[in-house]
Protein backbone atom coordinates (compact mmCIF):
# COMPACT_ATOMS: atom_id res chain seq x y z
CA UNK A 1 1.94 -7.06 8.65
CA UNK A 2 4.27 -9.88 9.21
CA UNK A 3 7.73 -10.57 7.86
CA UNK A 4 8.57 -14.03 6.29
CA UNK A 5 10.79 -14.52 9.44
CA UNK A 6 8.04 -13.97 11.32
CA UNK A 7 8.69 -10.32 12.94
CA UNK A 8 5.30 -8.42 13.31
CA UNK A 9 5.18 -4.57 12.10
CA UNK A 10 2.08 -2.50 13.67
CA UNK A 11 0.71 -0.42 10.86
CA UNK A 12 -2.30 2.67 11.65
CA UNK A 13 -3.72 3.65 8.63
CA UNK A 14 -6.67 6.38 9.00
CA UNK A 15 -8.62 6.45 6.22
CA UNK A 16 -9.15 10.09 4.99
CA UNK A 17 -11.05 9.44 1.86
CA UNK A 18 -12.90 6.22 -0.04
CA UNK A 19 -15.05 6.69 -3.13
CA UNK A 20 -16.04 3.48 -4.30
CA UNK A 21 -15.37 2.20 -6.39
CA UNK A 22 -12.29 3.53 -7.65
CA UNK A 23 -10.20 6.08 -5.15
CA UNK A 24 -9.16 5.31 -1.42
CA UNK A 25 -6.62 7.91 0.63
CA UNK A 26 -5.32 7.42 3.91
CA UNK A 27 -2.46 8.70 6.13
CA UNK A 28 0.14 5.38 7.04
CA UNK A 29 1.18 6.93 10.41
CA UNK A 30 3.79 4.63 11.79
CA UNK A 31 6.64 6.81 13.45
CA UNK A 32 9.50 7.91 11.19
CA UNK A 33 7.64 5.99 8.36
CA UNK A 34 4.63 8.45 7.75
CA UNK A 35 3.10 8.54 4.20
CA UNK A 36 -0.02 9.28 2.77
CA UNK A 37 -1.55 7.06 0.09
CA UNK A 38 -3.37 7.61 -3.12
CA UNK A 39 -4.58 4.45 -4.21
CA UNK A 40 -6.86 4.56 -7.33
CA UNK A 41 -8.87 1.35 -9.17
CA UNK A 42 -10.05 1.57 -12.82
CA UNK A 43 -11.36 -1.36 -14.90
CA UNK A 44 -9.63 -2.53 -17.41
CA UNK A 45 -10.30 -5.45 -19.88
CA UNK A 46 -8.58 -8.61 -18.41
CA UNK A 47 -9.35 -7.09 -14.55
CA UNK A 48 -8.48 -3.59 -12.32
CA UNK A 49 -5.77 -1.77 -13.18
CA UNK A 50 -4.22 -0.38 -9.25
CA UNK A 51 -2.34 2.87 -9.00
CA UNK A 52 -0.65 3.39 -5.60
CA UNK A 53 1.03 6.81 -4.99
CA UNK A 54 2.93 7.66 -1.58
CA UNK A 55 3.54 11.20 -0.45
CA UNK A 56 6.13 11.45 2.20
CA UNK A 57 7.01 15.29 3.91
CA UNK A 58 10.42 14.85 3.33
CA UNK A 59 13.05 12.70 1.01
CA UNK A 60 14.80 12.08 4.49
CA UNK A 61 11.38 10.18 5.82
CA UNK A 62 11.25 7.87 2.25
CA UNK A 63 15.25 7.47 2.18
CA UNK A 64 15.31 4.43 5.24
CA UNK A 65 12.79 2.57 3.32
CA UNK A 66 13.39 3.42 -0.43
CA UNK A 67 15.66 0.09 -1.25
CA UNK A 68 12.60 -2.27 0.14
CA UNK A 69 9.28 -0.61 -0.83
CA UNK A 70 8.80 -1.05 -4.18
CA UNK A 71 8.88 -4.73 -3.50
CA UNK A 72 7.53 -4.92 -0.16
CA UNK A 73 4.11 -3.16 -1.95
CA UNK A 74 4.17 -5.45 -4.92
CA UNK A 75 4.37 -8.42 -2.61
CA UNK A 76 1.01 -7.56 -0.95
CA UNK A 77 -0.31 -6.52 -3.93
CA UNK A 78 0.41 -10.07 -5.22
CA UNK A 79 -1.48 -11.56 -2.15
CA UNK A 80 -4.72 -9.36 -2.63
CA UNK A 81 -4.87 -10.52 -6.26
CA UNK A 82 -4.50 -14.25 -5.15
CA UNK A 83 -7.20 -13.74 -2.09
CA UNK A 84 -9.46 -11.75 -5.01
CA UNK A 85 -9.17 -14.10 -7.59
CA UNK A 86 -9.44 -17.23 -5.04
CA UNK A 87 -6.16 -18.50 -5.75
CA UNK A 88 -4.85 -18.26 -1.77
């Protein structure tokens, strides 16, 4: 992943589950930023409605991160749908 400033941040994901078409799981196992995802697809009539659920152990492993996520998730959500709907 790359910031817009241009600073690069290594991600591992290890994919624990993927039923397709509609359910992916994996463990996000960057140090002191650990989560697992639930990530869930369902059509819908104008497209795919996208649930994304993050488990963290502890509130103390989410609390670093918790002003930026929201957005930083909705931002690359906004660049799949452009790359998926050929608009990149």
């Amino acid at each position: 992943m790359h910031a817009p400033n241009g600073q690069d941040f290594h991600n591992t994901c290890v994919f624990k589950r993927i039923e397709p078409p509609s359910y992916l799981e994996f463990d996000h196992l960057k140090e002191m930023h650990f989560y697992k995802a639930l990530v869930t697809f369902a059509e819908v009539p104008d497209g795919t409605c996208l649930e994304w659920t993050m488990r963290f152990n502890t509130p103390e492993e989410l609390a670093p991160i918790r002003s930026f996520i929201e957005a930083a998730n909705e931002e690359n959500l906004d660049k799949l749908e452009q790359i998926c709907t050929g608009r990149s």
